[in-house]
N, C-alpha and C. Protein backbone atom coordinates (compact mmCIF):
# COMPACT_ATOMS: atom_id res chain seq x y z
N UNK A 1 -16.79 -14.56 11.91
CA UNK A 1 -15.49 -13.93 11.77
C UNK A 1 -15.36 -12.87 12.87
N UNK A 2 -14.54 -13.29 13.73
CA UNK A 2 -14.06 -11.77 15.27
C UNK A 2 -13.82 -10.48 14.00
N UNK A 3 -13.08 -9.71 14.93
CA UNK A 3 -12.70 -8.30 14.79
C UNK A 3 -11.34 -8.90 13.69
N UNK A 4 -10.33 -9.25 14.59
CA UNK A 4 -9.19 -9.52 14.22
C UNK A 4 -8.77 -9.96 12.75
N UNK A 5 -9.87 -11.26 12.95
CA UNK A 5 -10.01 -12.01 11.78
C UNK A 5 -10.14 -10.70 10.10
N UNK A 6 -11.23 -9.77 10.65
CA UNK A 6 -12.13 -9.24 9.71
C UNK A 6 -11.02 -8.04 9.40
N UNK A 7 -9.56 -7.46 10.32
CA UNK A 7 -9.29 -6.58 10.40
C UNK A 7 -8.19 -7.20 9.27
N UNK A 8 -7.29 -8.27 9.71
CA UNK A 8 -6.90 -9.16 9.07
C UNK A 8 -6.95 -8.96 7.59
N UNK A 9 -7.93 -9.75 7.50
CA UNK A 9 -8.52 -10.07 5.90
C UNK A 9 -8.58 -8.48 5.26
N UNK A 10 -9.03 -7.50 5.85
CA UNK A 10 -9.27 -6.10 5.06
C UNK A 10 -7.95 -5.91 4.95
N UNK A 11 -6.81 -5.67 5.48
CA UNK A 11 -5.95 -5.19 5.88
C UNK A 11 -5.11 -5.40 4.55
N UNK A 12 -4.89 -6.66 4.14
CA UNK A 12 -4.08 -7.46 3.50
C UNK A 12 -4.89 -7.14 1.66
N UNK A 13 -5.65 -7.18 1.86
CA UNK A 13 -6.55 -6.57 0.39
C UNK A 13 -6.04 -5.24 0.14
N UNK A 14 -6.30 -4.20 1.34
CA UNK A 14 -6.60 -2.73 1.26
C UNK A 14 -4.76 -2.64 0.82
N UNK A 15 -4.20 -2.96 1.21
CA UNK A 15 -2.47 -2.95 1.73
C UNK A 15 -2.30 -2.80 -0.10
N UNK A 16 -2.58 -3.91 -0.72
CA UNK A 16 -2.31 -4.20 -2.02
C UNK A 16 -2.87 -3.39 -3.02
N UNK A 17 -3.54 -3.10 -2.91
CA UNK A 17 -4.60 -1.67 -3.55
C UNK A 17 -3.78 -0.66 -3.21
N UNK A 18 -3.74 -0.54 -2.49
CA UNK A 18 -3.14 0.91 -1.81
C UNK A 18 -1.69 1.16 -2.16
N UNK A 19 -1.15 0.06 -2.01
CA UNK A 19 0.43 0.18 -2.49
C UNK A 19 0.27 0.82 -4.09
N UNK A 20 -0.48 -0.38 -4.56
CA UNK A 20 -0.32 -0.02 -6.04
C UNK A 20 -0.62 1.45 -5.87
N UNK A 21 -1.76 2.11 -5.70
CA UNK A 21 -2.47 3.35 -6.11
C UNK A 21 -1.03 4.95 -5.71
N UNK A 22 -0.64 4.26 -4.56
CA UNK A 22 0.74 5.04 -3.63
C UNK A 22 1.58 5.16 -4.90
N UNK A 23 2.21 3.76 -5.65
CA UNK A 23 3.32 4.11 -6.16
C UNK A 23 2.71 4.52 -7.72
N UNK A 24 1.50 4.29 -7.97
CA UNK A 24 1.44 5.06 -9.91
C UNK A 24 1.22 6.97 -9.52
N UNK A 25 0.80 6.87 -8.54
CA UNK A 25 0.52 8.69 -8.37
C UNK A 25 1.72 8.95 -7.85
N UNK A 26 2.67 8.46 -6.98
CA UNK A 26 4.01 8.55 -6.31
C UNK A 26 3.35 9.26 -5.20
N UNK A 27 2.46 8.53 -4.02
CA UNK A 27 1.83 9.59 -3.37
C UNK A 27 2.81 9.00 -2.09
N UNK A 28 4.49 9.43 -1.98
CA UNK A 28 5.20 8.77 -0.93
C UNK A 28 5.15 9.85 0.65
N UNK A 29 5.09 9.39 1.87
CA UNK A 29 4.54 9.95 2.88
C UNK A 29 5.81 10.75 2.94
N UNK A 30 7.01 10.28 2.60
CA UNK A 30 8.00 10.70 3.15
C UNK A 30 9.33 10.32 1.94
N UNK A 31 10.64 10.67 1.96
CA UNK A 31 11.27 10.65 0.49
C UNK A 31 12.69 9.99 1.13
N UNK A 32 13.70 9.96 0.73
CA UNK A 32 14.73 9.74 1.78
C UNK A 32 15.94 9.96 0.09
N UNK A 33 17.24 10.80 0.24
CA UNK A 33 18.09 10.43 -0.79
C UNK A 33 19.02 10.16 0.25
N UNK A 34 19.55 8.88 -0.35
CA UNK A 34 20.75 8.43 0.08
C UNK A 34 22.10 8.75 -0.09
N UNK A 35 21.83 9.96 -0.98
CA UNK A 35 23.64 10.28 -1.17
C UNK A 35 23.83 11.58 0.04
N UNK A 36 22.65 11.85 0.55
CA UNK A 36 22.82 12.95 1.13
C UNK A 36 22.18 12.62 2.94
N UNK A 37 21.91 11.58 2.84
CA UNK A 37 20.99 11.06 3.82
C UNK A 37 19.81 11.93 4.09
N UNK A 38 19.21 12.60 3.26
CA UNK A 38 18.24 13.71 3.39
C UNK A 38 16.92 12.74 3.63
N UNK A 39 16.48 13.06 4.73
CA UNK A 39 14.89 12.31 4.57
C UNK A 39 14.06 13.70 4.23
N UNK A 40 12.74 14.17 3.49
CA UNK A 40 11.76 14.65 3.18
C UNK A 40 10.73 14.34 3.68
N UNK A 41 9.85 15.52 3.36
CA UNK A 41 8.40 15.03 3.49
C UNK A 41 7.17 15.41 2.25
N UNK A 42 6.75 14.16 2.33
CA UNK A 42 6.23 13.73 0.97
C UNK A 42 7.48 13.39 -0.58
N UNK A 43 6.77 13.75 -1.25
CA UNK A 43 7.65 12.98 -2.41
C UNK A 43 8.78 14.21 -3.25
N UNK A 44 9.28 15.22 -2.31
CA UNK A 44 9.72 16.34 -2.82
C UNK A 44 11.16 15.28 -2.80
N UNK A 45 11.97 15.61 -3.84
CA UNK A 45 13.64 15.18 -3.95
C UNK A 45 14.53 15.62 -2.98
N UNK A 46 15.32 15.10 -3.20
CA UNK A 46 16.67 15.25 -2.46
C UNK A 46 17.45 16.61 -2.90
N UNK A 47 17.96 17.22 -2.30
CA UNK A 47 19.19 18.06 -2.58
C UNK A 47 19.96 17.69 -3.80
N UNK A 48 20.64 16.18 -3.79
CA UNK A 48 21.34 15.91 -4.56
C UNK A 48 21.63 14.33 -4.80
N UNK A 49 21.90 13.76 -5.93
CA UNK A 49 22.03 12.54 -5.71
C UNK A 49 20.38 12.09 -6.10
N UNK A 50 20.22 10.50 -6.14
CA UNK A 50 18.73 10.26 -6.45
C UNK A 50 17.96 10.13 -5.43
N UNK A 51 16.37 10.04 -5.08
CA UNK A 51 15.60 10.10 -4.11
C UNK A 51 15.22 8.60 -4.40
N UNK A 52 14.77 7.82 -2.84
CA UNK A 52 14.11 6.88 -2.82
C UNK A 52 12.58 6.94 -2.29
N UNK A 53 12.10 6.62 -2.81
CA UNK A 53 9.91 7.01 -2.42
C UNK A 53 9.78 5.64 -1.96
N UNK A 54 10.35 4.31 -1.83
CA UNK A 54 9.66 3.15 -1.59
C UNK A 54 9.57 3.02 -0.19
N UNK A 55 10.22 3.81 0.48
CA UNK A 55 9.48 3.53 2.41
C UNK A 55 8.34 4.79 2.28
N UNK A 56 8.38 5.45 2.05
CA UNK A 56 7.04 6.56 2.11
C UNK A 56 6.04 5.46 1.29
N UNK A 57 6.05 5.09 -0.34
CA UNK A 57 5.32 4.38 -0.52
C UNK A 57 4.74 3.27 0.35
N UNK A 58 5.90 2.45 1.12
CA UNK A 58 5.21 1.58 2.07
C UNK A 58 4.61 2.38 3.68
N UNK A 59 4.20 2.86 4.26
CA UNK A 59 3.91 3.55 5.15
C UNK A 59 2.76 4.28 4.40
N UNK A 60 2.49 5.04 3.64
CA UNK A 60 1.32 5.60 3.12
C UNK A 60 0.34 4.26 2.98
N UNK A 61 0.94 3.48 2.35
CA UNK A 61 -0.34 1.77 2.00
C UNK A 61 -0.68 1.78 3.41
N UNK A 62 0.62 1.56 4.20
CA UNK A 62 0.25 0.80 5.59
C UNK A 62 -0.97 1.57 6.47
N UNK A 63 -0.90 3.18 6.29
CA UNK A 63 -1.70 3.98 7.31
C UNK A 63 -3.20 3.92 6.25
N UNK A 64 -3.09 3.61 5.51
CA UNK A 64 -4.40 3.69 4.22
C UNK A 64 -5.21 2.45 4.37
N UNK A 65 -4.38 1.48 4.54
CA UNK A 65 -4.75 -0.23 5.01
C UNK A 65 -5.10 -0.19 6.49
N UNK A 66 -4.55 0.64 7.19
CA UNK A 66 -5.09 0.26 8.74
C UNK A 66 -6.05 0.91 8.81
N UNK A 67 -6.52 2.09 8.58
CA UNK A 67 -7.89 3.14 8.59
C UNK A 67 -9.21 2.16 7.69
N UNK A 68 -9.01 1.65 6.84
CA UNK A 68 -9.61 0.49 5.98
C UNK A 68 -10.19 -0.56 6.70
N UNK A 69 -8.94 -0.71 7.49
CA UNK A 69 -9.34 -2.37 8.10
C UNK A 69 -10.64 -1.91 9.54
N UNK A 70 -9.71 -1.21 10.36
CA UNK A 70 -10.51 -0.68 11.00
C UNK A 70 -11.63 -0.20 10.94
N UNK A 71 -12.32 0.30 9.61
CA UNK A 71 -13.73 0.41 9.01
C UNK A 71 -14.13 -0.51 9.02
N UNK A 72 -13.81 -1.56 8.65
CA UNK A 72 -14.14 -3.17 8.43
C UNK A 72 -15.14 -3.61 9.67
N UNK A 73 -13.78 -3.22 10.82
CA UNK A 73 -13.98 -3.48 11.82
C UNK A 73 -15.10 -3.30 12.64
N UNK A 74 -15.82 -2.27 12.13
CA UNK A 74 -17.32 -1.62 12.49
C UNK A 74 -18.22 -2.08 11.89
N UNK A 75 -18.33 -2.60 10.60
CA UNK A 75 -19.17 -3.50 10.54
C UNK A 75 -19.92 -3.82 10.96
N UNK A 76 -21.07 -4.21 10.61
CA UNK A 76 -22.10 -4.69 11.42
C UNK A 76 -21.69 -6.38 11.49
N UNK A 77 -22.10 -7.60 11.83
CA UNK A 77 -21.38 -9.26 11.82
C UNK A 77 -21.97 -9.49 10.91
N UNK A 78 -23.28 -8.98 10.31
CA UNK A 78 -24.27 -9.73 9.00
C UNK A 78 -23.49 -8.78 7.65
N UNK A 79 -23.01 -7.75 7.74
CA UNK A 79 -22.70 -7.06 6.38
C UNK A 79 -20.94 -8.14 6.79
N UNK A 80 -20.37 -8.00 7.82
CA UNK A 80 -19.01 -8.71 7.95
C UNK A 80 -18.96 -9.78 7.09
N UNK A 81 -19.81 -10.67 7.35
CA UNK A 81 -19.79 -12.21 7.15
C UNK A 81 -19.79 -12.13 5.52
N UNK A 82 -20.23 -11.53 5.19
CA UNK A 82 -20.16 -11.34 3.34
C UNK A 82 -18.97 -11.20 3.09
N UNK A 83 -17.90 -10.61 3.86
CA UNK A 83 -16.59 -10.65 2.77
C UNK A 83 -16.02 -11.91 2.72
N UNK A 84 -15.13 -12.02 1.52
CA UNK A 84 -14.86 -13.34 0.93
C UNK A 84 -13.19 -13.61 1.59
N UNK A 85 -12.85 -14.48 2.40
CA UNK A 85 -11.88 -14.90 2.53
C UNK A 85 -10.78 -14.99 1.61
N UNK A 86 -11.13 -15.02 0.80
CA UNK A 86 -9.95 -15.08 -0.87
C UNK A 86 -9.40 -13.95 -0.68
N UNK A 87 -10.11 -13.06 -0.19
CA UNK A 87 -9.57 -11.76 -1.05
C UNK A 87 -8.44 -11.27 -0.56
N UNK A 88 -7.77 -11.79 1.01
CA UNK A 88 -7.34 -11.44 1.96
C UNK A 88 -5.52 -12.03 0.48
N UNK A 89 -5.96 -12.88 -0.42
CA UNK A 89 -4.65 -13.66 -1.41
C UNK A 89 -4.79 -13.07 -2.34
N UNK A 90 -6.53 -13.03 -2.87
CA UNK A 90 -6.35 -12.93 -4.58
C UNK A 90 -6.03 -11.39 -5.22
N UNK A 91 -6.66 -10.52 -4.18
CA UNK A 91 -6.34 -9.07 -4.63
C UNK A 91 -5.04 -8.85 -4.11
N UNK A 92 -3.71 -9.05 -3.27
CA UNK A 92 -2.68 -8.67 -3.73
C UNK A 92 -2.23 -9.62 -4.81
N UNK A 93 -2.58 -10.76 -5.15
CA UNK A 93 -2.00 -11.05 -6.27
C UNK A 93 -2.44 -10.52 -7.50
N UNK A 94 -3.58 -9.63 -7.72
CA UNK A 94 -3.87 -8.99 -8.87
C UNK A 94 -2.94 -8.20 -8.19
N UNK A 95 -2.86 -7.53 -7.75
CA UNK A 95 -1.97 -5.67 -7.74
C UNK A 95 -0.28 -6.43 -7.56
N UNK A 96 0.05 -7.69 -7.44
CA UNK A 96 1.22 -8.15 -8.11
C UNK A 96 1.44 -7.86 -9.69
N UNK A 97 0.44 -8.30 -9.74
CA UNK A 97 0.53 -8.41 -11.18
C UNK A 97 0.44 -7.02 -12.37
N UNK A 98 -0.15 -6.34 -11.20
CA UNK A 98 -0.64 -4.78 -11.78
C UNK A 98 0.45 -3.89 -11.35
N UNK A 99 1.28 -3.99 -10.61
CA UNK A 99 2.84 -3.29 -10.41
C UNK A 99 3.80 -4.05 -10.97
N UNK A 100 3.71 -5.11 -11.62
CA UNK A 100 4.93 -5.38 -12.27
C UNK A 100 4.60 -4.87 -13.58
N UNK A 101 3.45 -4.77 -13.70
CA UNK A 101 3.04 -3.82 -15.54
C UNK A 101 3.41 -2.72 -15.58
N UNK A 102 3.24 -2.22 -14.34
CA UNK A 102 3.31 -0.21 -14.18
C UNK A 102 5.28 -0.81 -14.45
N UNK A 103 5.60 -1.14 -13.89
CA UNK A 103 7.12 -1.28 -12.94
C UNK A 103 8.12 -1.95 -14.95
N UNK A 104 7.18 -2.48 -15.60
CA UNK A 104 7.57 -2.74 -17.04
C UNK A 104 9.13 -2.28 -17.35
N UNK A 105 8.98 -1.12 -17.56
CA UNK A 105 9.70 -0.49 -18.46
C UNK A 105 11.17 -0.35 -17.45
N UNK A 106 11.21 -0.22 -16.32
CA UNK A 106 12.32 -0.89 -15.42
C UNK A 106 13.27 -1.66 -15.81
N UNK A 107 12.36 -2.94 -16.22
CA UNK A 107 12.69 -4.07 -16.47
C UNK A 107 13.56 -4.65 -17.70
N UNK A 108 12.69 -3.75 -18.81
CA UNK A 108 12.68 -4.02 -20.20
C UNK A 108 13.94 -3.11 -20.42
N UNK A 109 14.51 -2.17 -20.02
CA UNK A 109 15.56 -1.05 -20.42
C UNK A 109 16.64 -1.81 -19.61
């Protein structure tokens, strides 16, 4: 498995983890309310009107997933070769499945 490959595969695991973990703590990089066009920093509200956290949420995963992958990336090729190709599918489809539980009550109201 190259760099790419290995950066790849971490990337896409860490991404899904990370999202989830971003949006149950609300740890958003940045806030934005749209009635006011106010962007923030971090997850502080808007002036007025409601706040949106889901681009800070995505950008916090993304910089959390690239620092991740890039660890990966150092690796030694014999500790590399152990990670499992699946995981690059099966762990965001668990943290699919684990944000639509958190995300529930959304749904259900």
């Amino acid at each position: 498995m190259n760099g790419r490959e290995r950066f790849v595969l971490t990337f896409a695991a860490a991404y899904a983890v990370a999202y989830y973990v971003a949006v149950y703590y609300n740890l958003a990089l940045f806030s934005y309310g749209p009635a006011t066009g106010e962007w923030t920093l971090f997850n502080r509200p808007a002036s007025a009107g409601p706040t949106m956290f889901w681009y800070g949420w995505l950008v916090t995963a993304a910089i959390i997933a690239a620092l991740v992958g890039l660890l990966a990336c150092m690796l030694p090729q014999r500790t590399a070769s152990r990670l499992w190709p699946a995981l690059a599918w099966l762990v965001p489809l668990c943290s699919i499945v684990a944000i639509a539980y958190l995300l529930r009550d959304y749904v259900t109201h």
